[in-house]
N, C-alpha and C. Protein backbone atom coordinates (compact mmCIF):
# COMPACT_ATOMS: atom_id res chain seq x y z
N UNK A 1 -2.86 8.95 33.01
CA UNK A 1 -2.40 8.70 31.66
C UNK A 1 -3.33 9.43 30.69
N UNK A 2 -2.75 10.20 29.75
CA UNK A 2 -3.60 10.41 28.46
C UNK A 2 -4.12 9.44 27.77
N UNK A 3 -5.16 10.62 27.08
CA UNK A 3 -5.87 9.41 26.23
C UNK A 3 -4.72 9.35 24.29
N UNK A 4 -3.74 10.26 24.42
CA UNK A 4 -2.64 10.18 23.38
C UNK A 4 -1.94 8.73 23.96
N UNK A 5 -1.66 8.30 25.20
CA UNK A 5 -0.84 7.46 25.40
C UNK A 5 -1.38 6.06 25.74
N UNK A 6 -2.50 6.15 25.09
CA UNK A 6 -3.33 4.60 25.55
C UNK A 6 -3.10 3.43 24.05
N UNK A 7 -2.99 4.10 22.98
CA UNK A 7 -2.91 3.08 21.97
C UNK A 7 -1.98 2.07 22.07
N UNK A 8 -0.40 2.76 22.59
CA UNK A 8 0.73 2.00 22.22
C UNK A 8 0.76 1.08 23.35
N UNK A 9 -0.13 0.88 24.42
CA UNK A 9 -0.43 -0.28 25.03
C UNK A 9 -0.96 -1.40 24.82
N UNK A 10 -1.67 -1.43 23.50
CA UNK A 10 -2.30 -2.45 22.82
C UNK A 10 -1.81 -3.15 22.31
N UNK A 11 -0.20 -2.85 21.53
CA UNK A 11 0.49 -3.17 20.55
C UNK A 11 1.13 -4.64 21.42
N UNK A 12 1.38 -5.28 20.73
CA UNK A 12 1.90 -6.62 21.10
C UNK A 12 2.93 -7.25 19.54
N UNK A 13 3.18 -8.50 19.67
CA UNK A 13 3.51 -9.01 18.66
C UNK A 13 3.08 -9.02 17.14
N UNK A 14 1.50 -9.55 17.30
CA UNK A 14 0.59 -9.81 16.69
C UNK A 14 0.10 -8.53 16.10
N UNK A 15 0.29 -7.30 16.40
CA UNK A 15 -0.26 -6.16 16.08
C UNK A 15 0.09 -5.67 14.90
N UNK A 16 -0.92 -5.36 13.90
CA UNK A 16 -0.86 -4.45 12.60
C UNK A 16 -1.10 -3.49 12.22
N UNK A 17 0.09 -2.71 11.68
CA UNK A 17 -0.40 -1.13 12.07
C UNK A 17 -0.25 -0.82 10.46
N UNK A 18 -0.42 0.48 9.98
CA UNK A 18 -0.55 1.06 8.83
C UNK A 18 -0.16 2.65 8.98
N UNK A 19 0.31 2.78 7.50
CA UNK A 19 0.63 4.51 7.71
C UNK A 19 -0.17 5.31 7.30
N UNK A 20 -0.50 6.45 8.07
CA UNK A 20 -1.74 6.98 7.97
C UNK A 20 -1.87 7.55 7.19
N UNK A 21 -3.34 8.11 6.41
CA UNK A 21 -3.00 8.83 5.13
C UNK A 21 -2.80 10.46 5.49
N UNK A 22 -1.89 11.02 4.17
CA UNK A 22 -1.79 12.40 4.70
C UNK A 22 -0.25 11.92 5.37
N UNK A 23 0.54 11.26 5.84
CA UNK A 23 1.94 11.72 5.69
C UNK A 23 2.32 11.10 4.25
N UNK A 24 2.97 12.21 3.92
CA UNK A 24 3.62 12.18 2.57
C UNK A 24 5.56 11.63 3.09
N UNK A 25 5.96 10.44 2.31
CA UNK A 25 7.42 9.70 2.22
C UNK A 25 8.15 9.79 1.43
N UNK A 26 9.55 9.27 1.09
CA UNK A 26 9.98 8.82 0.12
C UNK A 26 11.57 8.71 0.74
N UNK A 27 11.87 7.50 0.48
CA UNK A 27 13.30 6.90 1.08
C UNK A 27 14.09 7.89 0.04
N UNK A 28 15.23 7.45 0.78
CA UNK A 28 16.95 8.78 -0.02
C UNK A 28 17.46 8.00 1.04
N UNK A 29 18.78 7.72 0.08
CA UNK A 29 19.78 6.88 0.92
C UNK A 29 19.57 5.90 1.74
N UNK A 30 18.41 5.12 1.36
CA UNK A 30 18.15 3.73 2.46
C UNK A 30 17.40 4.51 3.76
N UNK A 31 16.96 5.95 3.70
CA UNK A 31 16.87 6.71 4.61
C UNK A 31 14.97 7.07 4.52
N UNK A 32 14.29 6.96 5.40
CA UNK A 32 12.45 7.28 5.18
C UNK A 32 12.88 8.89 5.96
N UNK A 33 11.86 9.61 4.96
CA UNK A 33 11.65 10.95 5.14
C UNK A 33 10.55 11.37 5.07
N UNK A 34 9.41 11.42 6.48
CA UNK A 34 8.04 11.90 6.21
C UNK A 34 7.55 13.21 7.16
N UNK A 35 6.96 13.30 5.92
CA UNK A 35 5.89 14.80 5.60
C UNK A 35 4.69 14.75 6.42
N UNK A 36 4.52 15.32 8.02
CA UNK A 36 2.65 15.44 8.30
C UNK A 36 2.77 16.59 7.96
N UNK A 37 1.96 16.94 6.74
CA UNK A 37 1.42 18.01 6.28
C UNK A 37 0.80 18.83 7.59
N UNK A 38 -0.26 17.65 8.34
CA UNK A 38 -1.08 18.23 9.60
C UNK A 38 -0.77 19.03 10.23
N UNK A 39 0.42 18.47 10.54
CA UNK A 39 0.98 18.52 12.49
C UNK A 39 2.25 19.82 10.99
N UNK A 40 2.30 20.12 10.22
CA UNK A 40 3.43 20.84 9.90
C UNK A 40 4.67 20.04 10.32
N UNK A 41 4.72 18.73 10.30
CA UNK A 41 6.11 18.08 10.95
C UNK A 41 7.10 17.38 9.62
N UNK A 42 8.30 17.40 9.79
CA UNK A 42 9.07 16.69 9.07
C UNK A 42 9.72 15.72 10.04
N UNK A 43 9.77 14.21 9.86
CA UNK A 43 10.22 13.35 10.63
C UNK A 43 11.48 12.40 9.31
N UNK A 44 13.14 12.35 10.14
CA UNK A 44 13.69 11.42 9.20
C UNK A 44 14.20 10.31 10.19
N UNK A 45 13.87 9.49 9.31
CA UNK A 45 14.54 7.82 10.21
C UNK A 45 15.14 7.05 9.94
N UNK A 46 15.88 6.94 10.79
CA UNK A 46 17.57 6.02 10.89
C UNK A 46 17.21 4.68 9.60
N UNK A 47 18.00 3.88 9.06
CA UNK A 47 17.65 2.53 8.34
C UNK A 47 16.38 1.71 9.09
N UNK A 48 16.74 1.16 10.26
CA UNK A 48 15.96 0.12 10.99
C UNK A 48 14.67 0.90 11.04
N UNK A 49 14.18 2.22 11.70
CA UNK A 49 13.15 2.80 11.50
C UNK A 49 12.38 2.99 9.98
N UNK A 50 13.37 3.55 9.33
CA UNK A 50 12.81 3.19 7.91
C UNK A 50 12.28 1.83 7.10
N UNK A 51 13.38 0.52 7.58
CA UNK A 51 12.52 -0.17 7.24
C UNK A 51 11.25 -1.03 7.85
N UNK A 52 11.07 -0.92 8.87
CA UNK A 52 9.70 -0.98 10.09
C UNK A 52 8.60 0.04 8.92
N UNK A 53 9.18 1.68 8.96
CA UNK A 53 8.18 2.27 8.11
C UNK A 53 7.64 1.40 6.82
N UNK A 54 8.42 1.00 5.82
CA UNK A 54 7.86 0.41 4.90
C UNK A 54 7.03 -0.84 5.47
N UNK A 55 6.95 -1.35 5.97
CA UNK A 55 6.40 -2.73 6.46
C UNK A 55 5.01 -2.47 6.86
N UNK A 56 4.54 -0.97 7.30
CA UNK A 56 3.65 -0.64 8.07
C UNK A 56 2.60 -0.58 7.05
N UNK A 57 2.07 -1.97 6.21
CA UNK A 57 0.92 -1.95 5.47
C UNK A 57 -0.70 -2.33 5.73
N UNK A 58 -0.39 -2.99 6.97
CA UNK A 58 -1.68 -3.61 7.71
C UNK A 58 -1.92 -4.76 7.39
N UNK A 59 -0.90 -5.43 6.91
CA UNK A 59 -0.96 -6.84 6.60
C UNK A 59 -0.03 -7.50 7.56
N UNK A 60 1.20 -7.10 7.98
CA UNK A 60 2.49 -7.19 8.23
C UNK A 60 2.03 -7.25 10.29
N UNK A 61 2.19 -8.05 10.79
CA UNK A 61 2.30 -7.72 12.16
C UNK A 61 3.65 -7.31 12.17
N UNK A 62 4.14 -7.03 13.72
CA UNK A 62 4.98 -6.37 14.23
C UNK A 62 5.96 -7.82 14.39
N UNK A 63 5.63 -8.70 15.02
CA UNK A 63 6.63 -10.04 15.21
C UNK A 63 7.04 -9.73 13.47
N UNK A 64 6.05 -10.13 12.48
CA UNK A 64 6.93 -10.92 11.24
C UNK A 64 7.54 -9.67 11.09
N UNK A 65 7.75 -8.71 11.01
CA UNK A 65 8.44 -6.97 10.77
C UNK A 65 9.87 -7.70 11.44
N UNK A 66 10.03 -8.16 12.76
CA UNK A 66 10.73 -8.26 13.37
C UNK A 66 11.82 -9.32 12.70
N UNK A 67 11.10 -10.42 12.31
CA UNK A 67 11.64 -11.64 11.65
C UNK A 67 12.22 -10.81 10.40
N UNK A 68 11.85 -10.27 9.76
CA UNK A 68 12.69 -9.92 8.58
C UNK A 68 13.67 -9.36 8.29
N UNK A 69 13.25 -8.22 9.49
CA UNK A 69 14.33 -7.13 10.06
C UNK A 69 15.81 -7.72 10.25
N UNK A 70 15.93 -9.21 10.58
CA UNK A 70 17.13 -9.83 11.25
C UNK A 70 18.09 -11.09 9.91
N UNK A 71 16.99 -10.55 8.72
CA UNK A 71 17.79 -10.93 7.38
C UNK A 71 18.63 -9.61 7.13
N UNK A 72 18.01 -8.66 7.36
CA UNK A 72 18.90 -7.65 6.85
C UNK A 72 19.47 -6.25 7.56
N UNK A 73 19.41 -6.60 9.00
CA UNK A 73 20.68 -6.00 9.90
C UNK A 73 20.97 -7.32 10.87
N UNK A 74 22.11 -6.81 11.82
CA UNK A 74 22.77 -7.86 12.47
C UNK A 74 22.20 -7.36 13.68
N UNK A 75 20.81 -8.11 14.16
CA UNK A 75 20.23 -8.07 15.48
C UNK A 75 19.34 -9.47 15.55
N UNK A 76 19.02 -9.79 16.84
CA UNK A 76 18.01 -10.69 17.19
C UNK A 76 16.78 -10.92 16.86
N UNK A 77 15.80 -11.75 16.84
CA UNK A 77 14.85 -11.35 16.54
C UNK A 77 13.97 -10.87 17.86
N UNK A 78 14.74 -10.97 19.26
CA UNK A 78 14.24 -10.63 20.41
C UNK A 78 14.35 -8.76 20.60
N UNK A 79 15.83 -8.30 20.17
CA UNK A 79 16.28 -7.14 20.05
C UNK A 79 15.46 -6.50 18.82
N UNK A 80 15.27 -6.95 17.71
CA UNK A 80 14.01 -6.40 16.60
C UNK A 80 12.68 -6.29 17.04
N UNK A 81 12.27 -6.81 17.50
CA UNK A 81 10.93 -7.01 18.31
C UNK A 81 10.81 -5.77 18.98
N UNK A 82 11.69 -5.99 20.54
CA UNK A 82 11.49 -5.00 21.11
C UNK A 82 11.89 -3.25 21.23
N UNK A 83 12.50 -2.98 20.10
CA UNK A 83 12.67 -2.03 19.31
C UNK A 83 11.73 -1.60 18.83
N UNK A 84 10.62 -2.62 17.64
CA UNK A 84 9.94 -1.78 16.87
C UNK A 84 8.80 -1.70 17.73
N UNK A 85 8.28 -2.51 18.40
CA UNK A 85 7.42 -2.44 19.88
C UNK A 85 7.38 -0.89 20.21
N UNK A 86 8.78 -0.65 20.44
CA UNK A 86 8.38 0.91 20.98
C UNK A 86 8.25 2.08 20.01
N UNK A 87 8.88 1.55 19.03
CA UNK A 87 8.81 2.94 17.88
C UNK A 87 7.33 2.44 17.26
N UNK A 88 6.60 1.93 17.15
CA UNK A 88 5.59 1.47 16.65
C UNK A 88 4.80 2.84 17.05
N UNK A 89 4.80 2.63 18.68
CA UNK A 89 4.43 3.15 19.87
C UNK A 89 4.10 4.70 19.72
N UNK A 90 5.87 5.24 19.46
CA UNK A 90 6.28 6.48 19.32
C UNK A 90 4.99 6.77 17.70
N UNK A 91 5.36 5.72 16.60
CA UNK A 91 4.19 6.59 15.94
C UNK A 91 2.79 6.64 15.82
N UNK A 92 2.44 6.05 16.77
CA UNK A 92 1.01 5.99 16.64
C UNK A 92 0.69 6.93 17.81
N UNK A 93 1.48 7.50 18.75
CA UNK A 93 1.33 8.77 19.52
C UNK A 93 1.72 10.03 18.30
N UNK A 94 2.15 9.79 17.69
CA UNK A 94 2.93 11.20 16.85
C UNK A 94 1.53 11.00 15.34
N UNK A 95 0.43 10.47 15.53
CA UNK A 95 -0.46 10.31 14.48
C UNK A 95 -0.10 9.56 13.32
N UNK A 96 1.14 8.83 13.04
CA UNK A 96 1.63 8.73 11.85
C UNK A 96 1.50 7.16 11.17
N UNK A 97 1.09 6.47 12.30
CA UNK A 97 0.43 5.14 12.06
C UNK A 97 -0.84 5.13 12.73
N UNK A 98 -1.43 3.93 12.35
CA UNK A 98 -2.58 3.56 13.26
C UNK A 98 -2.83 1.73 13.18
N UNK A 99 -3.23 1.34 14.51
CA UNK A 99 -3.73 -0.03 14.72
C UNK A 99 -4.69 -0.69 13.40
N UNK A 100 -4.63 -1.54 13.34
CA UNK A 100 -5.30 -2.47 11.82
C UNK A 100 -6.62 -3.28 13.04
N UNK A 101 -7.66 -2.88 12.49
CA UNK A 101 -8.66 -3.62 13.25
C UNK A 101 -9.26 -5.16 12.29
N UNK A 102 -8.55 -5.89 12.47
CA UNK A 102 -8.77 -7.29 12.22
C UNK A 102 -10.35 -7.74 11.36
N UNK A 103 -11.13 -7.15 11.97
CA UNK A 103 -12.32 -6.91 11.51
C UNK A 103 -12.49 -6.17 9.90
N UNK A 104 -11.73 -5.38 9.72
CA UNK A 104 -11.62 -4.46 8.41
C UNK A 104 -11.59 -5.02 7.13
């Protein structure tokens, strides 16, 4: 295993992540559209991804992300969960979030 693919093993319920600085956003059409200047990348994401993105303040675990998520689309809070579980995942391999160290 890489050492790119070791973070998103940490992630659990309880986990708080944040968006890193240096991608540049801005929703259009209920739609998140971000800028890594870094990586030269443009990334756009579906509603449910977009709103996971906004949530990603470092206050917010991933469960309550999940709980909210299921006021405002028609999914579970088991099916929200394990959704953002993995896209969490996907961005903290792609640099674009990072883990909240509790300690901070």
């Amino acid at each position: 295993m890489s050492e790119g693919e070791r973070p998103h093993l940490a992630l659990g319920p309880g986990s708080r992540l944040r968006r890193v600085e240096g991608i540049a956003w801005r929703i259009i059409e209920g739609e998140a559209v971000l800028v890594n200047v870094r990586k030269d990348e443009v990334l756009h994401l579906n509603p449910t991804a977009s709103f996971l993105w906004r949530g990603l303040d470092g206050g917010n675990t991933l469960a309550g992300i999940a709980a909210e998520m299921t006021g405002e689309f028609e999914v579970t809070e088991e099916e929200a969960l394990a959704d953002i579980l993995e896209f969490a995942g996907l961005l903290l391999q792609q640099g674009a979030a990072e883990l909240v160290d509790l300690g901070e």
